[in-house]
PDB file of N, CA and C in Angstrom:
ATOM      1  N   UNK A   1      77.437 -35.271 -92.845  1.00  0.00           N
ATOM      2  CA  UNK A   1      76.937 -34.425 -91.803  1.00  0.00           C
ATOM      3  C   UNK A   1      75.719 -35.101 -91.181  1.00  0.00           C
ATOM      4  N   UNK A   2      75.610 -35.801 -90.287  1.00  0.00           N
ATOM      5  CA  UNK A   2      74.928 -36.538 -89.418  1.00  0.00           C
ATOM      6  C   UNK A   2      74.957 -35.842 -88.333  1.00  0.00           C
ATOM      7  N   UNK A   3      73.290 -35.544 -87.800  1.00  0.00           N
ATOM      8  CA  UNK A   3      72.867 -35.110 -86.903  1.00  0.00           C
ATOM      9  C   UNK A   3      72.159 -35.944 -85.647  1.00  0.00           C
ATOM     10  N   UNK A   4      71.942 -35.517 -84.512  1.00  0.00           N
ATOM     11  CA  UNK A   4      71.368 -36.687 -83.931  1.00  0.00           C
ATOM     12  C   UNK A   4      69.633 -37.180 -84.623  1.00  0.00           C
ATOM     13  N   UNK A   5      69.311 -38.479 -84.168  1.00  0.00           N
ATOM     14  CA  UNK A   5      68.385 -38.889 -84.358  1.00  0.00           C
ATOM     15  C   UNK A   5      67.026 -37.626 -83.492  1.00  0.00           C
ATOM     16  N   UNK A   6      67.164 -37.489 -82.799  1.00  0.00           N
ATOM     17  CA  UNK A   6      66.210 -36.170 -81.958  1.00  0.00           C
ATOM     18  C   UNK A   6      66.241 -34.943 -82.969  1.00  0.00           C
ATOM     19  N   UNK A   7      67.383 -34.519 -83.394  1.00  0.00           N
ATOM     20  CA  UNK A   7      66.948 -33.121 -84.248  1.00  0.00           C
ATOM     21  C   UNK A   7      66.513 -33.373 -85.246  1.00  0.00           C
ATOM     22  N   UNK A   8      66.545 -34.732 -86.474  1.00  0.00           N
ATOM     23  CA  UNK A   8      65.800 -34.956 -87.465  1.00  0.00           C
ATOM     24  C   UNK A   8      64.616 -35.353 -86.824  1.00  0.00           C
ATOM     25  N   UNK A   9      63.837 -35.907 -85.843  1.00  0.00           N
ATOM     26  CA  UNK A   9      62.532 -36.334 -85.789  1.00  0.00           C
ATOM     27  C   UNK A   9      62.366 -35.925 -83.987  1.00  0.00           C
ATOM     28  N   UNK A  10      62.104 -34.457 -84.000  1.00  0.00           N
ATOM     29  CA  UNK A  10      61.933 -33.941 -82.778  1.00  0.00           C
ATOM     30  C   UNK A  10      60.701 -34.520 -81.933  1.00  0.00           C
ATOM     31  N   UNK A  11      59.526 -35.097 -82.986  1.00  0.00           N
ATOM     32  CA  UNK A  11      58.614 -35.381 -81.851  1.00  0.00           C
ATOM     33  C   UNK A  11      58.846 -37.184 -81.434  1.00  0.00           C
ATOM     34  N   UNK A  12      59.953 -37.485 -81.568  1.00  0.00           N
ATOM     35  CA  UNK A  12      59.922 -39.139 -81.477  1.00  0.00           C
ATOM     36  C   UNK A  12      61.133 -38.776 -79.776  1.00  0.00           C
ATOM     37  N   UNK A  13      60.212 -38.941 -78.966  1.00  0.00           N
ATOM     38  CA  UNK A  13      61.516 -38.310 -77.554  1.00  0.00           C
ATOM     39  C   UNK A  13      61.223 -39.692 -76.675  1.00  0.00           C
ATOM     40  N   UNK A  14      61.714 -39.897 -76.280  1.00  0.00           N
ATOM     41  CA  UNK A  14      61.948 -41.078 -74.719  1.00  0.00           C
ATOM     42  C   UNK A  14      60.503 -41.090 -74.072  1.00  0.00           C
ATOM     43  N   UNK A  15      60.114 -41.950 -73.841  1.00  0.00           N
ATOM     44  CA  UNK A  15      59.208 -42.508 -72.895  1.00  0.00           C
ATOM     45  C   UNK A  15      58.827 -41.626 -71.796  1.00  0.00           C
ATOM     46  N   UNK A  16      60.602 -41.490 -71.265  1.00  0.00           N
ATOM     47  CA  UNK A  16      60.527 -40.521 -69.477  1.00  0.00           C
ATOM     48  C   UNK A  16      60.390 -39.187 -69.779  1.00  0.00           C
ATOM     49  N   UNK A  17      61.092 -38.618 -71.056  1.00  0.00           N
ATOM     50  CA  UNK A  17      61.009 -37.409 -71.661  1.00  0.00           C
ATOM     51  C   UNK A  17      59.224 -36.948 -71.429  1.00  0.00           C
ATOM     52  N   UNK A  18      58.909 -37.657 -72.201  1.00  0.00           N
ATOM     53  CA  UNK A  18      57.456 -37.029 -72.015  1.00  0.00           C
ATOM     54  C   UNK A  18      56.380 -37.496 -70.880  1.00  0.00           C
ATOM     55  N   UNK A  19      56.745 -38.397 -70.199  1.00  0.00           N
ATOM     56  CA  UNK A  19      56.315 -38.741 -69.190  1.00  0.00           C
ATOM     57  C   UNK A  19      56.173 -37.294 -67.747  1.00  0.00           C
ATOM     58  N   UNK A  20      57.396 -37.249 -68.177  1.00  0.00           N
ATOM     59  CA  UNK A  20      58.072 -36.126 -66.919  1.00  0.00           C
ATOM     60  C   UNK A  20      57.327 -34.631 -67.491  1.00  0.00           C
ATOM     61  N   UNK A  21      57.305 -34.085 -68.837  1.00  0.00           N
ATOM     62  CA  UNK A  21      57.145 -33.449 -68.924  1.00  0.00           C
ATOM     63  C   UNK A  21      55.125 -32.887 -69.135  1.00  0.00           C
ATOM     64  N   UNK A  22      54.949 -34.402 -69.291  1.00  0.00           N
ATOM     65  CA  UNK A  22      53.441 -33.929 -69.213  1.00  0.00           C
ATOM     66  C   UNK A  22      52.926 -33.831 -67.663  1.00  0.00           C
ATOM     67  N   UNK A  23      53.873 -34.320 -66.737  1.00  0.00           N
ATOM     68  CA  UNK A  23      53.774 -34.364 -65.519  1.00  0.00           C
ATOM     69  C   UNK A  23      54.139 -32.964 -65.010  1.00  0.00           C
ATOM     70  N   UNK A  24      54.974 -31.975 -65.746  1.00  0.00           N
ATOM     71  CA  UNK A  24      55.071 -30.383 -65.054  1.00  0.00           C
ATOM     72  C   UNK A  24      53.794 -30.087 -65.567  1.00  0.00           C
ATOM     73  N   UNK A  25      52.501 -30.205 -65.921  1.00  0.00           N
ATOM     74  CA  UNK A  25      52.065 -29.604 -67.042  1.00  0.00           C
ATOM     75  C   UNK A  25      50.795 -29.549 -66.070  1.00  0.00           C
ATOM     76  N   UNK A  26      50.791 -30.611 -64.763  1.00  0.00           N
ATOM     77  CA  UNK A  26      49.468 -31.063 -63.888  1.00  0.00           C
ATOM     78  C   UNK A  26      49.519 -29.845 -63.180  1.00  0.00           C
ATOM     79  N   UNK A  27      48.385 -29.708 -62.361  1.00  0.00           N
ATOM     80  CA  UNK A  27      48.356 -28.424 -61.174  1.00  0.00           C
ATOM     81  C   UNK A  27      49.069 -29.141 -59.935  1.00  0.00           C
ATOM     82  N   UNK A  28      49.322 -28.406 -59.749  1.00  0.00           N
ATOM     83  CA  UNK A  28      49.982 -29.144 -57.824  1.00  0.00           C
ATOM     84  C   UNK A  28      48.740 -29.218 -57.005  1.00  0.00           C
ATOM     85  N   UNK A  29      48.776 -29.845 -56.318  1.00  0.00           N
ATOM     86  CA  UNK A  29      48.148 -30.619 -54.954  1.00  0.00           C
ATOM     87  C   UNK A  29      48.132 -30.135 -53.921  1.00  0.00           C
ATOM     88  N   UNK A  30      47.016 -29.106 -53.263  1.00  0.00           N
ATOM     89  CA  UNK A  30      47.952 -28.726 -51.904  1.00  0.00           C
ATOM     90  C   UNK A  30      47.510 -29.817 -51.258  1.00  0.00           C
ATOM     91  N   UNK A  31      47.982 -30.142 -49.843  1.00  0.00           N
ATOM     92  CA  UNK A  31      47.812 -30.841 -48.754  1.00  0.00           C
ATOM     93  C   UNK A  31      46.891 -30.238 -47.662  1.00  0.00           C
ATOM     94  N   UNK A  32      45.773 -30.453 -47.232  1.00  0.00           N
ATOM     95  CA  UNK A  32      45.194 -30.083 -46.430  1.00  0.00           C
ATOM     96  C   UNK A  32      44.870 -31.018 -44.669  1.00  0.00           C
ATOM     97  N   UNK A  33      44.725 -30.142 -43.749  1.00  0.00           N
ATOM     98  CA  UNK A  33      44.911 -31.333 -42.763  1.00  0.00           C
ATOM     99  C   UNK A  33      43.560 -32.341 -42.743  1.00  0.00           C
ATOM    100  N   UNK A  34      43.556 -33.204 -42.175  1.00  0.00           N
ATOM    101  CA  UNK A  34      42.593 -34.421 -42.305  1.00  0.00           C
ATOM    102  C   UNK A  34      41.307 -33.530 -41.237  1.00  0.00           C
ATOM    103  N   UNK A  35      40.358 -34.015 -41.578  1.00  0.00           N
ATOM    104  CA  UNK A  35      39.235 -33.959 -40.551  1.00  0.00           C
ATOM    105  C   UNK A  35      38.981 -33.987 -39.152  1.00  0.00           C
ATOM    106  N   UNK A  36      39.037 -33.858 -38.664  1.00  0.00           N
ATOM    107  CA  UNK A  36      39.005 -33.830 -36.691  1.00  0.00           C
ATOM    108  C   UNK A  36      38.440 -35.416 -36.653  1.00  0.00           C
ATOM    109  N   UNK A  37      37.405 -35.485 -37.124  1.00  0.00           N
ATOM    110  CA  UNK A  37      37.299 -37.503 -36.792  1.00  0.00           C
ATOM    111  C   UNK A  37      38.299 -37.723 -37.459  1.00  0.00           C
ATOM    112  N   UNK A  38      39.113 -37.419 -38.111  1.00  0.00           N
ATOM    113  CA  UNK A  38      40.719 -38.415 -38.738  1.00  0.00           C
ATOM    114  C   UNK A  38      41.643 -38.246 -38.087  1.00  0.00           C
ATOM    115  N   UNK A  39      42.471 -37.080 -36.909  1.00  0.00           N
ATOM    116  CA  UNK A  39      42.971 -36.914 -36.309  1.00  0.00           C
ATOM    117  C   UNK A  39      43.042 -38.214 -35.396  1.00  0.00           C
ATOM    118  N   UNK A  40      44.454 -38.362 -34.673  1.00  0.00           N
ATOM    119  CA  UNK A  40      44.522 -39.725 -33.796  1.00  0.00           C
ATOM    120  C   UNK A  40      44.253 -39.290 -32.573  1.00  0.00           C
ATOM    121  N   UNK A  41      43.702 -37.996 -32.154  1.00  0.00           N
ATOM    122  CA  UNK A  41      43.886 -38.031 -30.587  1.00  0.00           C
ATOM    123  C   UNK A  41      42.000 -38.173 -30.736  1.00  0.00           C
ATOM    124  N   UNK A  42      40.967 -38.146 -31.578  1.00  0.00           N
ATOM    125  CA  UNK A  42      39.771 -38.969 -31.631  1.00  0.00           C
ATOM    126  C   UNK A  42      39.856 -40.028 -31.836  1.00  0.00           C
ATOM    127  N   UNK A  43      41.074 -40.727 -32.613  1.00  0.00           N
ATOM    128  CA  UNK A  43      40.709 -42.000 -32.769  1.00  0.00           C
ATOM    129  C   UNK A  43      41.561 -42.438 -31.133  1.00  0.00           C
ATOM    130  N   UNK A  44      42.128 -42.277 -30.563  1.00  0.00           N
ATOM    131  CA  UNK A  44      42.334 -42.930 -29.066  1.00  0.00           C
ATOM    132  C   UNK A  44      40.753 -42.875 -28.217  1.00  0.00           C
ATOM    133  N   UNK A  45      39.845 -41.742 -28.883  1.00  0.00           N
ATOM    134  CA  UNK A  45      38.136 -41.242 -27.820  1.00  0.00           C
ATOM    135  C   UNK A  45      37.625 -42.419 -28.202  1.00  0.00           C
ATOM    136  N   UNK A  46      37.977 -42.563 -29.735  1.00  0.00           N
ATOM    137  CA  UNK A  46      37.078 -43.558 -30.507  1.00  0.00           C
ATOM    138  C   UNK A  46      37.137 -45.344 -30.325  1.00  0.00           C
ATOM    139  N   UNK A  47      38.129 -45.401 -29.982  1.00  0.00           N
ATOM    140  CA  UNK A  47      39.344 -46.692 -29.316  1.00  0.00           C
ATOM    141  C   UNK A  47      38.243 -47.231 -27.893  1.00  0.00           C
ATOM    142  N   UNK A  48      38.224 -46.354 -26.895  1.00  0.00           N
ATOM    143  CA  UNK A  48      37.695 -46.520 -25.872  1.00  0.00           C
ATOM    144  C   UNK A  48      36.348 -46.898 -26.121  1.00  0.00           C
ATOM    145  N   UNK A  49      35.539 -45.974 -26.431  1.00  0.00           N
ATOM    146  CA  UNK A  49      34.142 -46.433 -27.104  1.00  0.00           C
ATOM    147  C   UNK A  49      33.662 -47.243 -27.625  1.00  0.00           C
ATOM    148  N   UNK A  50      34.526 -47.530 -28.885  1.00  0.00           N
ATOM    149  CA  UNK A  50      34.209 -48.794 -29.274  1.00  0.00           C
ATOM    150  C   UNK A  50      34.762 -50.069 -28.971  1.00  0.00           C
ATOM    151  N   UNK A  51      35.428 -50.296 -27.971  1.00  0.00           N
ATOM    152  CA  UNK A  51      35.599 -51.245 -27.065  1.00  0.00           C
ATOM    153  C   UNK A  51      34.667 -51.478 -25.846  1.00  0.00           C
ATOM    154  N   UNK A  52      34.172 -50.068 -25.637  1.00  0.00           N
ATOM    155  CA  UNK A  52      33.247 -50.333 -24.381  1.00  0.00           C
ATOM    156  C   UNK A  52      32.108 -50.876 -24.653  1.00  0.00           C
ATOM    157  N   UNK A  53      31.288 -50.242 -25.964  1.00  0.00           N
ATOM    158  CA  UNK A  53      30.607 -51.188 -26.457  1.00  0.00           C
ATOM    159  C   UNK A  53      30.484 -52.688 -27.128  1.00  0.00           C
ATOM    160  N   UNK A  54      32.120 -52.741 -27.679  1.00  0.00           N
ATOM    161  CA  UNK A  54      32.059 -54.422 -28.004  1.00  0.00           C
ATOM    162  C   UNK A  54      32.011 -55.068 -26.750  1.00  0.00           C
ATOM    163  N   UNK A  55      32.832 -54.543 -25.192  1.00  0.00           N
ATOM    164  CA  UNK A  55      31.914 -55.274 -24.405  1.00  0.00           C
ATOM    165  C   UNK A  55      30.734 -55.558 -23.784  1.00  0.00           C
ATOM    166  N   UNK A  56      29.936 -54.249 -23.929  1.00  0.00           N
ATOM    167  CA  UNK A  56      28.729 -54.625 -23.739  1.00  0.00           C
ATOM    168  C   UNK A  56      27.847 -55.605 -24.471  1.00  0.00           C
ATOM    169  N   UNK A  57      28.066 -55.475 -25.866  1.00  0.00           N
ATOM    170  CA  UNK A  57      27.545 -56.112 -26.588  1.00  0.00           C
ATOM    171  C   UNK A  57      27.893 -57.701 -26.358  1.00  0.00           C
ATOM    172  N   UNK A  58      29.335 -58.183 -25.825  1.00  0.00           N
ATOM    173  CA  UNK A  58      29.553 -59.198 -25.317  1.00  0.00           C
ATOM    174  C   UNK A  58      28.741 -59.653 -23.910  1.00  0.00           C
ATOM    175  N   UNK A  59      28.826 -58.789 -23.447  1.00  0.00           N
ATOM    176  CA  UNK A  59      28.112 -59.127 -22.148  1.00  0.00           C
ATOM    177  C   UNK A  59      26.614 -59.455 -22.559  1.00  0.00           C
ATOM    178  N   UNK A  60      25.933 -58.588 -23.173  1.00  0.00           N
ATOM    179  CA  UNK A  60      24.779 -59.032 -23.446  1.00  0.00           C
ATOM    180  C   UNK A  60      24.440 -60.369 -24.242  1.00  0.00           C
ATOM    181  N   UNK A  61      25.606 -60.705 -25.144  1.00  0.00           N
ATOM    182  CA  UNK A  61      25.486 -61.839 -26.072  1.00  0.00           C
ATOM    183  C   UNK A  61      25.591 -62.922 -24.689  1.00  0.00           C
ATOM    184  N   UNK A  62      26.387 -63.075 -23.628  1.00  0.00           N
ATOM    185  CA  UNK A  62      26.548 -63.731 -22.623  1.00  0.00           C
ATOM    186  C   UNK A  62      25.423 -64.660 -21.716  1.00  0.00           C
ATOM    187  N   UNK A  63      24.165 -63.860 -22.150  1.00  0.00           N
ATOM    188  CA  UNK A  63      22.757 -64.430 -21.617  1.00  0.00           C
ATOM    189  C   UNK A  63      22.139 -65.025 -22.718  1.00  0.00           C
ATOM    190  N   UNK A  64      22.403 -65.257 -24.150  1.00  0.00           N
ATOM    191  CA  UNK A  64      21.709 -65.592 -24.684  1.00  0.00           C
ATOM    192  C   UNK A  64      22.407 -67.473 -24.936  1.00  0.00           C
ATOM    193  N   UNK A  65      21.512 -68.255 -25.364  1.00  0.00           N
ATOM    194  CA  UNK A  65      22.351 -69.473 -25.431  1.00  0.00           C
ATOM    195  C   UNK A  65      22.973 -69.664 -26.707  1.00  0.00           C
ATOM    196  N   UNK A  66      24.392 -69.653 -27.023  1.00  0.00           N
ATOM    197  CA  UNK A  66      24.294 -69.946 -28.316  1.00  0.00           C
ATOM    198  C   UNK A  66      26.206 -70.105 -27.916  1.00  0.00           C
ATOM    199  N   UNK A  67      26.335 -71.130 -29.424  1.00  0.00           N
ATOM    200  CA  UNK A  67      27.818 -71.652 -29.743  1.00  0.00           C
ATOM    201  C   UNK A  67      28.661 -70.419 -29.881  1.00  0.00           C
ATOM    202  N   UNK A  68      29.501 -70.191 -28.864  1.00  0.00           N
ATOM    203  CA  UNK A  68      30.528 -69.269 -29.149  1.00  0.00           C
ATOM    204  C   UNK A  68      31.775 -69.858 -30.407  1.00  0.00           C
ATOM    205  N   UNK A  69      31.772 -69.198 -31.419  1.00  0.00           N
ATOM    206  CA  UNK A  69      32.565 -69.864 -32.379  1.00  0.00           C
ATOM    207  C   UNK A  69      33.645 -68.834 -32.522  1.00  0.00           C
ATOM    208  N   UNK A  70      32.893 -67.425 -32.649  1.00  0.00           N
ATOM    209  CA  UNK A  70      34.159 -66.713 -32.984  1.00  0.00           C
ATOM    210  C   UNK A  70      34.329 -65.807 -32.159  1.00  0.00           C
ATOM    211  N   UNK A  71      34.941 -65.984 -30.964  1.00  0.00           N
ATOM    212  CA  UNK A  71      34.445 -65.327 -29.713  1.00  0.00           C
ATOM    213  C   UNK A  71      35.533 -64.022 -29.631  1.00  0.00           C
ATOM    214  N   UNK A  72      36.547 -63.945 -30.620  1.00  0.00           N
ATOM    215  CA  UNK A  72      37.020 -62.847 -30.525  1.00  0.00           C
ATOM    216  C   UNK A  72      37.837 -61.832 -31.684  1.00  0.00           C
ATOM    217  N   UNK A  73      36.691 -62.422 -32.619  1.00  0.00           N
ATOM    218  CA  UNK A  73      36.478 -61.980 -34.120  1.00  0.00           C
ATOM    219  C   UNK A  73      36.139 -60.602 -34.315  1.00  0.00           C
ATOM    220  N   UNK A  74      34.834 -59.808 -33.035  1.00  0.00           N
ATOM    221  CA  UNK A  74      34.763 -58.421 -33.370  1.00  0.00           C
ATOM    222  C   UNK A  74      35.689 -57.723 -32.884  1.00  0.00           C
ATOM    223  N   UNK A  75      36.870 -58.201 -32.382  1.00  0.00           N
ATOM    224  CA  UNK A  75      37.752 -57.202 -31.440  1.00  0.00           C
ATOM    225  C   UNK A  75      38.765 -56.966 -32.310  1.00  0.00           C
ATOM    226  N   UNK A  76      39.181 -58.247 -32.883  1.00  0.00           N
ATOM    227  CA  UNK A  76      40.530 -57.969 -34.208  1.00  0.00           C
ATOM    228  C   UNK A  76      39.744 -57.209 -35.099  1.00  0.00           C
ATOM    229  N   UNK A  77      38.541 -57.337 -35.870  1.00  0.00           N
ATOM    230  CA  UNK A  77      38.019 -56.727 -37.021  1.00  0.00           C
ATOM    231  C   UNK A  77      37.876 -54.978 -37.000  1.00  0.00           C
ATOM    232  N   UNK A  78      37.608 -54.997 -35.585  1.00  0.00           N
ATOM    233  CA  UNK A  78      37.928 -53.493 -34.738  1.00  0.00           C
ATOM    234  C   UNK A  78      38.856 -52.918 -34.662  1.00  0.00           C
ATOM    235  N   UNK A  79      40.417 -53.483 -34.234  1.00  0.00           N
ATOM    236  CA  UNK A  79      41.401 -53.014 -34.304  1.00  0.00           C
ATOM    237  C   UNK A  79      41.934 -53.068 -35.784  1.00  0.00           C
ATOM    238  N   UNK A  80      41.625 -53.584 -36.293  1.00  0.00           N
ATOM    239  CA  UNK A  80      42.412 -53.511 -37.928  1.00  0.00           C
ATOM    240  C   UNK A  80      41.398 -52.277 -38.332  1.00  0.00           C
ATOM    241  N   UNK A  81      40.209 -52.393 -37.993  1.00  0.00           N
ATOM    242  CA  UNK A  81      39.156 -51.221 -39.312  1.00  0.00           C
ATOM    243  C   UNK A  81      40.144 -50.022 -38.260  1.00  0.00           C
ATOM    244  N   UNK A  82      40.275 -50.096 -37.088  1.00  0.00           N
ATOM    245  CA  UNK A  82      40.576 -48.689 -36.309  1.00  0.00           C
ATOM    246  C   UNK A  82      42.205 -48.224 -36.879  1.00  0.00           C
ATOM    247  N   UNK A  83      42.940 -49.224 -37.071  1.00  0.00           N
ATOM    248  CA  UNK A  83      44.366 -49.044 -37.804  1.00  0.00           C
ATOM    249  C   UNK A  83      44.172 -48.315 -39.080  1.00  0.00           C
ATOM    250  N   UNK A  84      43.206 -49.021 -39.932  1.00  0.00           N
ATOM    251  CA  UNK A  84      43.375 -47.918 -41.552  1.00  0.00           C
ATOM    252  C   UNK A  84      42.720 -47.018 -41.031  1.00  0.00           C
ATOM    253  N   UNK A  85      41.706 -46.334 -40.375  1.00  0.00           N
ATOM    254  CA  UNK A  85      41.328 -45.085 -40.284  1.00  0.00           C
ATOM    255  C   UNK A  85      42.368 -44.200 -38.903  1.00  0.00           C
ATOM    256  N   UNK A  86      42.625 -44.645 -38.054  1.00  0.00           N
ATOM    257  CA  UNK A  86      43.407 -43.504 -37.235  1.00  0.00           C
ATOM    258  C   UNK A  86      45.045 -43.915 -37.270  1.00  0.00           C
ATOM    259  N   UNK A  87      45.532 -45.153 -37.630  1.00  0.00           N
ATOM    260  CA  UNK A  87      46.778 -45.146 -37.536  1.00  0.00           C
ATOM    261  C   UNK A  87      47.041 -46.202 -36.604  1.00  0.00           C
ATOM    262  N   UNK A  88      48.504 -46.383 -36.491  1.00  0.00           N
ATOM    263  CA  UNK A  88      48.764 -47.698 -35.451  1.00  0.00           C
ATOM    264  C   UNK A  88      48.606 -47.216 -33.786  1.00  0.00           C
ATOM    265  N   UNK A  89      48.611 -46.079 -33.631  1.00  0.00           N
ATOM    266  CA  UNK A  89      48.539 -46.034 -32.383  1.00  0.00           C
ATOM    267  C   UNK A  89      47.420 -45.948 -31.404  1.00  0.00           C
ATOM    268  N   UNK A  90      46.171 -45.621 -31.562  1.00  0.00           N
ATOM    269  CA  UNK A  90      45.261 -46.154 -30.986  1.00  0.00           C
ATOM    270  C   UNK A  90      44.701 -47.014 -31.484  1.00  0.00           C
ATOM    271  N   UNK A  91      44.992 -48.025 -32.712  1.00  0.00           N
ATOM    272  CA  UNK A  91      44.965 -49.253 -32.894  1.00  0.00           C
ATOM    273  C   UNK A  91      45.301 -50.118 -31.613  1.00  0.00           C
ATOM    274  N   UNK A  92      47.003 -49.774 -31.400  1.00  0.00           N
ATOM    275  CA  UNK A  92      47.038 -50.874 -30.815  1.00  0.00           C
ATOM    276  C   UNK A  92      47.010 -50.157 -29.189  1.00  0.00           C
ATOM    277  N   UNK A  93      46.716 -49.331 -28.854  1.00  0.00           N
ATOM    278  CA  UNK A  93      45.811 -48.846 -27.781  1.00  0.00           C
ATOM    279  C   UNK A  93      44.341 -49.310 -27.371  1.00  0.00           C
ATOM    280  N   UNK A  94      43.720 -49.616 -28.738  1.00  0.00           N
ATOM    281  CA  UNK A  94      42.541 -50.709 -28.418  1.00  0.00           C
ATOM    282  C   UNK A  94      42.875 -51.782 -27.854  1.00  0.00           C
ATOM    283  N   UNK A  95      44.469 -52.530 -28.562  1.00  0.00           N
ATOM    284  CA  UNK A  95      44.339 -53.736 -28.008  1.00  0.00           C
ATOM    285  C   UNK A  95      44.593 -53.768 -27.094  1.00  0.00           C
ATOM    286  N   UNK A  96      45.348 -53.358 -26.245  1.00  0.00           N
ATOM    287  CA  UNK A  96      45.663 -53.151 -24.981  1.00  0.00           C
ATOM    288  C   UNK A  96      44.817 -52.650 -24.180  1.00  0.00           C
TER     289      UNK A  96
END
């Protein structure tokens, strides 16, 4: 009379067994909506702005004398930081 290996040694269970089940055991998560500065129709306000100022700030760098090396280093670093915070679309609304 052989029984399974589980009913002689009930606490020896599968990996996923208890994986899964210490996982019903968490509270649920609600989802709440993001912040109004996280929303994408600020990050398109935010897009404009901070382009208007990287050109100013270009323009002003324009009078001073100095080696342009990375002359269009703050504009990508802008559109990528603007991609992880609002998303691809006024990302690439900056670039354009």
């Amino acid at each position: 009379m052989q029984t399974g290996m589980n009913s002689q040694h009930p606490q020896r269970r599968g990996l996923l067994y208890r994986s899964v089940k210490h996982m019903s055991n968490l509270p649920q998560i609600s989802t709440m909506p993001p912040p109004w500065w996280r929303t994408s129709w600020f990050g398109y306000i935010a897009s404009v702005l901070i382009i208007g100022a990287l050109l100013l700030v270009d323009r002003i760098d324009q009078y001073f004398p100095s080696v342009p090396i990375f002359v269009g280093a703050p504009f990508v670093l802008i559109s990528i930081l603007m991609a992880l915070v609002w998303g691809i679309g006024p990302a690439l609304f900056a670039i354009v």
